[in-house]
C-alpha atoms as a PDB file:
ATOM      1  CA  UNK A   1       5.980 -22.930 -12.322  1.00  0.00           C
ATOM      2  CA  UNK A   2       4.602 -22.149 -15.720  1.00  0.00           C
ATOM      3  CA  UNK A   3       7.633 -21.022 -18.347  1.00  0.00           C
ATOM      4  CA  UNK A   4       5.346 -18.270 -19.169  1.00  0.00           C
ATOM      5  CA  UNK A   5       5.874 -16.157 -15.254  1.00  0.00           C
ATOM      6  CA  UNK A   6       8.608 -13.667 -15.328  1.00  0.00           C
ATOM      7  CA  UNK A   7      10.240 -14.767 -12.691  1.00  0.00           C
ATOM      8  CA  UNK A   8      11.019 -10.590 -11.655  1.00  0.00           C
ATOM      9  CA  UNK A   9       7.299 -10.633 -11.014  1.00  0.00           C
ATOM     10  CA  UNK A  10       7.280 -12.885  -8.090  1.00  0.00           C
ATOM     11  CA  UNK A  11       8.878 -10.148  -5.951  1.00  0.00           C
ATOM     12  CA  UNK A  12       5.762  -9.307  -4.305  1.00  0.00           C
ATOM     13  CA  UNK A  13       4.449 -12.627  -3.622  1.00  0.00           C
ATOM     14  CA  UNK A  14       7.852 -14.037  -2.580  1.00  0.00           C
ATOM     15  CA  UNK A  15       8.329 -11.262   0.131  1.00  0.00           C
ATOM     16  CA  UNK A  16       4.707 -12.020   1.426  1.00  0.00           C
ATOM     17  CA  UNK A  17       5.216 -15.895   1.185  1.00  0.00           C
ATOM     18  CA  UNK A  18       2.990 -16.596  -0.432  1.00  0.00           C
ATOM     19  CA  UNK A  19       4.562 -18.694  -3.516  1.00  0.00           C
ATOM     20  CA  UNK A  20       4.726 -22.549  -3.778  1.00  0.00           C
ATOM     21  CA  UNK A  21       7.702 -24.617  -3.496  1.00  0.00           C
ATOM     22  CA  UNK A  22       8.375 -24.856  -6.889  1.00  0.00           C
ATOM     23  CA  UNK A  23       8.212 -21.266  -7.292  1.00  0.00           C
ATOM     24  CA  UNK A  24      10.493 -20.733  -4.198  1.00  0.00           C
ATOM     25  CA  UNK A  25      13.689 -22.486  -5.008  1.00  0.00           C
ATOM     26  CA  UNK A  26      13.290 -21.015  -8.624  1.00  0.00           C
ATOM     27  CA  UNK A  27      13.461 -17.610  -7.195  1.00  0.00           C
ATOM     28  CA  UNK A  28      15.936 -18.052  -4.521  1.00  0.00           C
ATOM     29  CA  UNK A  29      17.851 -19.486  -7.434  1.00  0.00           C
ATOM     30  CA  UNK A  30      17.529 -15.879  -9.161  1.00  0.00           C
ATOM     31  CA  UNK A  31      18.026 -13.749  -5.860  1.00  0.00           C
ATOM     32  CA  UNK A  32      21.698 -15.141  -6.233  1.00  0.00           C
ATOM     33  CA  UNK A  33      22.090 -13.392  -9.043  1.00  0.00           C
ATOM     34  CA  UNK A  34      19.842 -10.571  -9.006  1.00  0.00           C
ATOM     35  CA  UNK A  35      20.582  -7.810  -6.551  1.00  0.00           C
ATOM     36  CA  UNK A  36      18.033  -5.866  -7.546  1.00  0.00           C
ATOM     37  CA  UNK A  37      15.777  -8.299  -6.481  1.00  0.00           C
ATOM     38  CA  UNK A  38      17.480  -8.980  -3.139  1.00  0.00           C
ATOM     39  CA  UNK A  39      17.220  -5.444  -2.234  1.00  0.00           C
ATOM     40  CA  UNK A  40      13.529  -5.406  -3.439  1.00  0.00           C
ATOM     41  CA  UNK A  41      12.648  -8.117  -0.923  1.00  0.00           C
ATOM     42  CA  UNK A  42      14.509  -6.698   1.816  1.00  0.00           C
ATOM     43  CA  UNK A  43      12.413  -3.123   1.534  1.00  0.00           C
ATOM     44  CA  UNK A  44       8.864  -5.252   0.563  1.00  0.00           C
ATOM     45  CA  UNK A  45       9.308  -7.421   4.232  1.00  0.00           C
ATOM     46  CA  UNK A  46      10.505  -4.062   5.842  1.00  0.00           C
ATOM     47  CA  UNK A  47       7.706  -2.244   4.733  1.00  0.00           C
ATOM     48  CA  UNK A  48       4.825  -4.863   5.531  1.00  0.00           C
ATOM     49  CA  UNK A  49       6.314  -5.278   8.648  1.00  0.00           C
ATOM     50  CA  UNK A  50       5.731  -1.800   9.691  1.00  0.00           C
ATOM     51  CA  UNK A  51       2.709  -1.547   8.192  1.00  0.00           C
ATOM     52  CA  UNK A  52       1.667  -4.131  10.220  1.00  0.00           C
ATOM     53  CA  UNK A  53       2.248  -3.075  13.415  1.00  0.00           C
ATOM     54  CA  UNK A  54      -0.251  -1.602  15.794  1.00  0.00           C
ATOM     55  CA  UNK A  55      -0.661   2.237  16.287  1.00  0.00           C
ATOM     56  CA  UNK A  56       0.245   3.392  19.742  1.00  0.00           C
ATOM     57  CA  UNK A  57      -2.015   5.387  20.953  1.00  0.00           C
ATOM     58  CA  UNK A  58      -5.358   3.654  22.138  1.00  0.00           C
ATOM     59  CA  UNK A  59      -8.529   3.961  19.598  1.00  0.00           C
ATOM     60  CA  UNK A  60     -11.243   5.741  22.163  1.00  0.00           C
ATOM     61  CA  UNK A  61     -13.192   3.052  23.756  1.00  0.00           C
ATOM     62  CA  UNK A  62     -16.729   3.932  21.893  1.00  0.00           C
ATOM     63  CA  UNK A  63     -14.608   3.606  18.546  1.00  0.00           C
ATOM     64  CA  UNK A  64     -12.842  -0.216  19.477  1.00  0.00           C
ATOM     65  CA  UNK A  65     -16.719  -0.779  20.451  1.00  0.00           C
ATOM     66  CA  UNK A  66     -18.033  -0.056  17.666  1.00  0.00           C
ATOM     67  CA  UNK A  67     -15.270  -1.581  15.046  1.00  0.00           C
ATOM     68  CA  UNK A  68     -15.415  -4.813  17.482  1.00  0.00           C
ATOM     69  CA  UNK A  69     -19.319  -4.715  16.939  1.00  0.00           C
ATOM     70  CA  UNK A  70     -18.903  -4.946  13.268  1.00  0.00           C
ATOM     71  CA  UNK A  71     -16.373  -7.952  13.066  1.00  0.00           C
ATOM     72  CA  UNK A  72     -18.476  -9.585  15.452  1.00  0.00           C
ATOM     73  CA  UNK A  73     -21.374  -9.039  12.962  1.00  0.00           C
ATOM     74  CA  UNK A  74     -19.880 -10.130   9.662  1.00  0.00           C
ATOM     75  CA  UNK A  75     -20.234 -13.573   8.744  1.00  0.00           C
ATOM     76  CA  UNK A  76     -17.668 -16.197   8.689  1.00  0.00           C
ATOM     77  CA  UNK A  77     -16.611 -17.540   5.604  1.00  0.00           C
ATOM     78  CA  UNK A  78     -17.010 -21.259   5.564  1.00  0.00           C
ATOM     79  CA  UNK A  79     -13.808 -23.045   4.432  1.00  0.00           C
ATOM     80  CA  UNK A  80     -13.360 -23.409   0.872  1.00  0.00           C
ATOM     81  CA  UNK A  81     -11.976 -26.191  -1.365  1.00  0.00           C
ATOM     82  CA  UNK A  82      -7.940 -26.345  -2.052  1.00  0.00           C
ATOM     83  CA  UNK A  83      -7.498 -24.449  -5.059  1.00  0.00           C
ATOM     84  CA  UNK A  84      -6.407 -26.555  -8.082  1.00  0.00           C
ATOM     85  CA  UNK A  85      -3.281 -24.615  -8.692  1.00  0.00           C
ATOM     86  CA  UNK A  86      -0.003 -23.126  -7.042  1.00  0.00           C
ATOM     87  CA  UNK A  87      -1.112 -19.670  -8.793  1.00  0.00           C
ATOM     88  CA  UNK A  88      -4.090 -19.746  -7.683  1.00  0.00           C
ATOM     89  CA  UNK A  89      -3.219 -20.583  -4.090  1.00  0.00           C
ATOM     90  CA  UNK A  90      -0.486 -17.239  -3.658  1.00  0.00           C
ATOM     91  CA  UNK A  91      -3.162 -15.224  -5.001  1.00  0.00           C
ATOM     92  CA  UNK A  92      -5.617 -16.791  -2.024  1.00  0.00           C
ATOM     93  CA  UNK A  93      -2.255 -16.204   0.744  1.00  0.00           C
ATOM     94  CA  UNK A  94      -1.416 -12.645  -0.440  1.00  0.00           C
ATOM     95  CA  UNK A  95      -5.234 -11.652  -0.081  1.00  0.00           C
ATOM     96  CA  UNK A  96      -5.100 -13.663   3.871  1.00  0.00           C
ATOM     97  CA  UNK A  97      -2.224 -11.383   4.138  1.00  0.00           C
ATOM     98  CA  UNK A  98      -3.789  -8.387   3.517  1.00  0.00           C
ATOM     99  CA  UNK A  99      -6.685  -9.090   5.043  1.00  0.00           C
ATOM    100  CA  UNK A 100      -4.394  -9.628   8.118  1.00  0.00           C
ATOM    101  CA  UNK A 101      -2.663  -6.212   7.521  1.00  0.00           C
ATOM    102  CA  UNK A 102      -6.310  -4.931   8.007  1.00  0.00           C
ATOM    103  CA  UNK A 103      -6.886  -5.688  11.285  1.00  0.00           C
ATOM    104  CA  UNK A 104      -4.512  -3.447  12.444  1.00  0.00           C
ATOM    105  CA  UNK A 105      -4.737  -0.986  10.413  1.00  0.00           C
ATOM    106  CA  UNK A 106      -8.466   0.358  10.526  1.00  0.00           C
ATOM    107  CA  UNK A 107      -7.323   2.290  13.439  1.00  0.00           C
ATOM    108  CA  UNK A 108      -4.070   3.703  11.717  1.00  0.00           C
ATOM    109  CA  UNK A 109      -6.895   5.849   9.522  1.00  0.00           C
ATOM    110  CA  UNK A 110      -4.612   8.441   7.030  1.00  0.00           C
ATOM    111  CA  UNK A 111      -3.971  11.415   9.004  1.00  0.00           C
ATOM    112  CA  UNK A 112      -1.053  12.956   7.590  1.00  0.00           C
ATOM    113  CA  UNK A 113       1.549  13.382  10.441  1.00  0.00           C
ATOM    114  CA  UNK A 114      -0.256  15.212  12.587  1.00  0.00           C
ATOM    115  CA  UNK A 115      -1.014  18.124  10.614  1.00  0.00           C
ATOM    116  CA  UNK A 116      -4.982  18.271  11.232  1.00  0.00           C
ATOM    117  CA  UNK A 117      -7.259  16.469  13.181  1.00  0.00           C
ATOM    118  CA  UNK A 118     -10.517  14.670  12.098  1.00  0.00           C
ATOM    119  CA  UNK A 119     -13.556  13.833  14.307  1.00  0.00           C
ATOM    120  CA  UNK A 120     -14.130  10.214  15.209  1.00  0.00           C
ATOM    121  CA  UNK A 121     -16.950   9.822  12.327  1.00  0.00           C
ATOM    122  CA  UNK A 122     -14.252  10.591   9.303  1.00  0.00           C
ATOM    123  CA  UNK A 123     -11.659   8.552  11.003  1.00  0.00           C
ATOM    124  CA  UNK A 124     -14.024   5.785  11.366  1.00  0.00           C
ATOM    125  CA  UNK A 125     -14.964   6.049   8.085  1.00  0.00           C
ATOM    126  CA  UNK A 126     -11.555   6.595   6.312  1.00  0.00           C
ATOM    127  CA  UNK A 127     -10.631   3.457   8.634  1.00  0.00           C
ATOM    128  CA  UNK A 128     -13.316   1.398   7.062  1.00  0.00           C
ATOM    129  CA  UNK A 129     -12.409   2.421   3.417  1.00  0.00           C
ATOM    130  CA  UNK A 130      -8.284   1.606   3.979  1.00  0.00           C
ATOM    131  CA  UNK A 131      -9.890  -1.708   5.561  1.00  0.00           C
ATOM    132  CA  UNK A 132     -12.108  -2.418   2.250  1.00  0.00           C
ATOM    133  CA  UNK A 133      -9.685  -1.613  -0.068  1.00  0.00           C
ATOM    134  CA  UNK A 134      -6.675  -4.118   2.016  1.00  0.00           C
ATOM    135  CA  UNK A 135      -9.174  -6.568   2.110  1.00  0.00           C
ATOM    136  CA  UNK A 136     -10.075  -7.001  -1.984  1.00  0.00           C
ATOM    137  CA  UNK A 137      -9.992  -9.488  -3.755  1.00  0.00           C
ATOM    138  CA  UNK A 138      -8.237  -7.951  -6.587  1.00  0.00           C
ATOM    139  CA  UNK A 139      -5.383  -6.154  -4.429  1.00  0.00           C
ATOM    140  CA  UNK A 140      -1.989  -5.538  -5.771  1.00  0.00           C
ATOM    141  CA  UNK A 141       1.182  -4.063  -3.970  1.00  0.00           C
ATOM    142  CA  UNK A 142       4.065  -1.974  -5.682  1.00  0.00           C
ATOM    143  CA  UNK A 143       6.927  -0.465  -4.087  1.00  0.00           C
ATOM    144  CA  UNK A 144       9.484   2.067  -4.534  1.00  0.00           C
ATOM    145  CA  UNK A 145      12.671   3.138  -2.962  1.00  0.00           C
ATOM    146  CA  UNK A 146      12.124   7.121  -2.105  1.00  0.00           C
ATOM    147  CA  UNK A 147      14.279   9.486   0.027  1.00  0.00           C
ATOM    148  CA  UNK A 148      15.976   7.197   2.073  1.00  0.00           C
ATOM    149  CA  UNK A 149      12.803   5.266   2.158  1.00  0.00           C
ATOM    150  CA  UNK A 150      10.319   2.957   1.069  1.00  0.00           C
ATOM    151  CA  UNK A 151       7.050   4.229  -0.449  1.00  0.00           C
ATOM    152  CA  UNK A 152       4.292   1.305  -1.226  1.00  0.00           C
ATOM    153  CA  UNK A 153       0.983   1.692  -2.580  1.00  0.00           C
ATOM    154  CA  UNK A 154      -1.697  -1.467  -2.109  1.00  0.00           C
ATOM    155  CA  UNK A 155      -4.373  -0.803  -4.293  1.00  0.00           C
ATOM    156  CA  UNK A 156      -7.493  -2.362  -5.918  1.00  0.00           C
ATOM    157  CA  UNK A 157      -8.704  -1.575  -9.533  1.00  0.00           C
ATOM    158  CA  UNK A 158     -12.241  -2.932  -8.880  1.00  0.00           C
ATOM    159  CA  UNK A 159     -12.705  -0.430  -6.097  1.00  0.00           C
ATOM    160  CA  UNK A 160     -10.885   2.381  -7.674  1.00  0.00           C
ATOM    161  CA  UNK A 161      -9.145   3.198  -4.373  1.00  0.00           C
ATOM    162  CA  UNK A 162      -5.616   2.347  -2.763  1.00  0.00           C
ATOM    163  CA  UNK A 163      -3.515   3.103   0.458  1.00  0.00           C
ATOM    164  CA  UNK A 164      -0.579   4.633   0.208  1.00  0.00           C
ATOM    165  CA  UNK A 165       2.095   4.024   2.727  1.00  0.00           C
ATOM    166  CA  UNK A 166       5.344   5.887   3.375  1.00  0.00           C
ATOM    167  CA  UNK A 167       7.988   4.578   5.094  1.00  0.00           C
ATOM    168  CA  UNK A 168      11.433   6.080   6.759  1.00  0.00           C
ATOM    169  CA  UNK A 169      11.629   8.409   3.953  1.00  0.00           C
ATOM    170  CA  UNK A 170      13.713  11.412   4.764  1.00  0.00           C
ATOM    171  CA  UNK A 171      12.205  14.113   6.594  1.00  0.00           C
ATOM    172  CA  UNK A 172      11.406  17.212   4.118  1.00  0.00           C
ATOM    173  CA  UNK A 173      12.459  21.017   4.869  1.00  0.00           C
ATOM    174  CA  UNK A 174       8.816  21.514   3.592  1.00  0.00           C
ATOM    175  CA  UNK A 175       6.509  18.741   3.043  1.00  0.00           C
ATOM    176  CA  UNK A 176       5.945  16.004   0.877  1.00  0.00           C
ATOM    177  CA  UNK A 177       3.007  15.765  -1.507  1.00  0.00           C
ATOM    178  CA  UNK A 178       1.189  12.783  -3.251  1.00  0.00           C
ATOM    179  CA  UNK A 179      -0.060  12.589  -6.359  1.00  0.00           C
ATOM    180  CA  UNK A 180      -2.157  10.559  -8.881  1.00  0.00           C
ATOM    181  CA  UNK A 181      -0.674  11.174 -12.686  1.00  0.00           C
ATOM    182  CA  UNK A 182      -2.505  10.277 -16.013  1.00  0.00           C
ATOM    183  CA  UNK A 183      -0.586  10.767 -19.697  1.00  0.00           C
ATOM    184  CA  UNK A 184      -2.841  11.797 -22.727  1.00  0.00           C
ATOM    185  CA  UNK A 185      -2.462  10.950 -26.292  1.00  0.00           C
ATOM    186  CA  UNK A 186      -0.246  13.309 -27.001  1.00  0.00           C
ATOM    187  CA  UNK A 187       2.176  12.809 -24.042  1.00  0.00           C
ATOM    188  CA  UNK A 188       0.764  15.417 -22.113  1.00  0.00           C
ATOM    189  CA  UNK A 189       1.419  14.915 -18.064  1.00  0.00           C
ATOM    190  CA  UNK A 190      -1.599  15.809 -15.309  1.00  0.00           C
ATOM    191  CA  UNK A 191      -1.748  15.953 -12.065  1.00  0.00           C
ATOM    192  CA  UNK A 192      -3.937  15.608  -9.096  1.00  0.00           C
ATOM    193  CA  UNK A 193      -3.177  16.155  -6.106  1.00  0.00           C
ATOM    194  CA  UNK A 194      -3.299  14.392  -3.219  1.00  0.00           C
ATOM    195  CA  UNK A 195      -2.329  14.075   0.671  1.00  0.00           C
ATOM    196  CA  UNK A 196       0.263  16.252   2.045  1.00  0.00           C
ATOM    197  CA  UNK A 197       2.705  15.273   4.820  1.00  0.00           C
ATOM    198  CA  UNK A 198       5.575  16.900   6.944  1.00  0.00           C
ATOM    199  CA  UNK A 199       6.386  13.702   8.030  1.00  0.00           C
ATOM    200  CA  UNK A 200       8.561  10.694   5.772  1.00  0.00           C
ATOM    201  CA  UNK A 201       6.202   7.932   7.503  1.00  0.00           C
ATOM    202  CA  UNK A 202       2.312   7.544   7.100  1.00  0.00           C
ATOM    203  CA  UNK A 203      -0.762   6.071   5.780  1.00  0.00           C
ATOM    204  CA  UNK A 204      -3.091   7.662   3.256  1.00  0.00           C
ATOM    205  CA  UNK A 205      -6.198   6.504   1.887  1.00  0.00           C
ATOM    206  CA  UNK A 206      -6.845   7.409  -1.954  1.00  0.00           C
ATOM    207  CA  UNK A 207     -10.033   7.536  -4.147  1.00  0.00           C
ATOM    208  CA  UNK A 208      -9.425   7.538  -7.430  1.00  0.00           C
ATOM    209  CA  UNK A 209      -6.402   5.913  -9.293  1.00  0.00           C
ATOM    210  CA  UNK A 210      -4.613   6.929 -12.526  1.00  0.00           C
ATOM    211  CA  UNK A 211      -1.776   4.981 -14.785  1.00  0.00           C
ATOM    212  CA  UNK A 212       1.002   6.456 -11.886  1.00  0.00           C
ATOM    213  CA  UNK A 213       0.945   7.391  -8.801  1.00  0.00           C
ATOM    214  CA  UNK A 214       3.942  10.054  -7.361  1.00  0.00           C
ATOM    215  CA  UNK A 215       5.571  11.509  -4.847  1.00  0.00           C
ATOM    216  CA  UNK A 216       7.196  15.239  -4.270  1.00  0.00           C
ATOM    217  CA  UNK A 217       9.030  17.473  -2.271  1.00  0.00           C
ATOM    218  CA  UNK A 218       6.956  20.603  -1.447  1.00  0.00           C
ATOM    219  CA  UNK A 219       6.952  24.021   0.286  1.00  0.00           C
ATOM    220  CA  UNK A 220       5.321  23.191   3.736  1.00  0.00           C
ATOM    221  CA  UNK A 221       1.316  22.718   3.029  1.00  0.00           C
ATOM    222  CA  UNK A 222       1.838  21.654  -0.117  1.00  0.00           C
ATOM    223  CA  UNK A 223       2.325  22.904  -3.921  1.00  0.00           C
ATOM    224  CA  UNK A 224       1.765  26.057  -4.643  1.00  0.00           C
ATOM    225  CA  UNK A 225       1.053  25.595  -8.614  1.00  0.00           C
ATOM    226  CA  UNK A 226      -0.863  22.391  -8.741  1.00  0.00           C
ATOM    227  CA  UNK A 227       2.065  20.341  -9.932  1.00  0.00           C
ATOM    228  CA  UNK A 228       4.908  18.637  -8.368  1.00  0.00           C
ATOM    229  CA  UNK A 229       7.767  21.508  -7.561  1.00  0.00           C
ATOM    230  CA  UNK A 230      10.059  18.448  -7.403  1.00  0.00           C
ATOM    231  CA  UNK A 231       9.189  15.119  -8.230  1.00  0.00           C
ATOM    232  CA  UNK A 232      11.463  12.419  -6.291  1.00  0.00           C
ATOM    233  CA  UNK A 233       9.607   9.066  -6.718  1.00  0.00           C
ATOM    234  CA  UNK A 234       6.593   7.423  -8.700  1.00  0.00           C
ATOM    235  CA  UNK A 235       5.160   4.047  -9.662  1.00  0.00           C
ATOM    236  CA  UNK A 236       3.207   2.737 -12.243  1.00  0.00           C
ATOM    237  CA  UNK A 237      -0.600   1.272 -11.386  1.00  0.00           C
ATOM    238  CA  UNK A 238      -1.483   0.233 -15.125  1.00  0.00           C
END
């Protein structure tokens, strides 16, 4: 393992297995020492596990059809060369990961709780665009402990998009809102807002990423002001 990797860094990859050896018993060395760390892992493999698992309600048959059709269509990669590098190889076994994570989620879509519905065409789309964005090359996960919870957001700079996922977070007296936050110059804080959720488990698909991303407790539907009411978790993108 190069001296240069900050050996805090290899959270992610560690909880995804997807380091080398070398890197391995250097960071299990750490975790001794590091609770932080520890619990960090813990909520990472918790919330990839769940985000992994199937939905449980059927897709409609015409829907599996036509999402089968496509995988059926899209070319399979021929096998490529062993990279030269450990660093190089986690980078190829966290994107096989996500790519896995995929699979079961382009059903999942990023209905929020059952509070609306959408027609078959937006899910199918929305599934598709969670799908792309698990699936780049350039994908990065960050977590956060929220509420009780675990709130992770997978995203991908060269698409500009990311999925959000929320996981065992407390259930709100109103609703929780996300949020994508920029600073300016000056310091100055803005907002957009995003999905809203009565729920403290989901998946939301998001176009359009900002420095942080954030999370809030809201009246039910949402903010009434266009900012957070009460801000109770973030994380930084760039």
């Amino acid at each position: 393992m190069a001296a240069t990797v900050d050996i805090h860094a290899l959270v992610g990859a560690y909880a995804l297995d997807a380091v080398d050896d070398i890197e391995r018993a250097a960071f299990e060395r750490h975790l001794r020492d590091c609770e932080s760390c520890t619990t960090e892992v813990a909520e990472l493999r918790e919330t990839t596990a769940w985000l992994a698992q199937p939905v449980a309600e059927a897709p409609p048959p015409r829907m599996r059809d036509a999402v089968l059709a496509r995988v059926h269509s899209t070319p399979q990669e021929r096998p490529k060369a062993a990279p030269a590098s450990g660093r190089s190889g986690r980078r190829s076994l966290v994107r096989t990961w996500i790519v896995g994570v995929a699979a079961s989620v382009v059903f999942a879509g990023a209905a929020s709780a059952g509070t609306y519905a959408i027609t078959q065409q937006q899910y199918a789309a929305q599934s598709a665009s969670i799908d792309a964005v698990l699936a780049a090359a350039d994908a990065r996960l960050v977590s956060t402990q929220v509420e009780g919870g675990v709130v992770t957001m997978v995203y991908s700079p060269s698409r500009d998009a990311g999925v959000a996922v929320l996981n065992g977070l407390k259930k709100p007296e109103g609703s929780y809102q996300l949020w994508m936050i920029s600073t300016s110059s000056s310091g100055d804080e803005s907002y957009r807002p995003l999905d809203v959720t009565d729920s403290g488990s989901g998946r939301f698909y998001v176009k359009g990423l900002a420095p942080g991303f954030g999370v809030s407790k809201e009246p039910r539907g949402g903010s009434k002001t266009g900012r957070p009411t009460e801000a109770v978790g973030g994380l930084k993108l760039r």
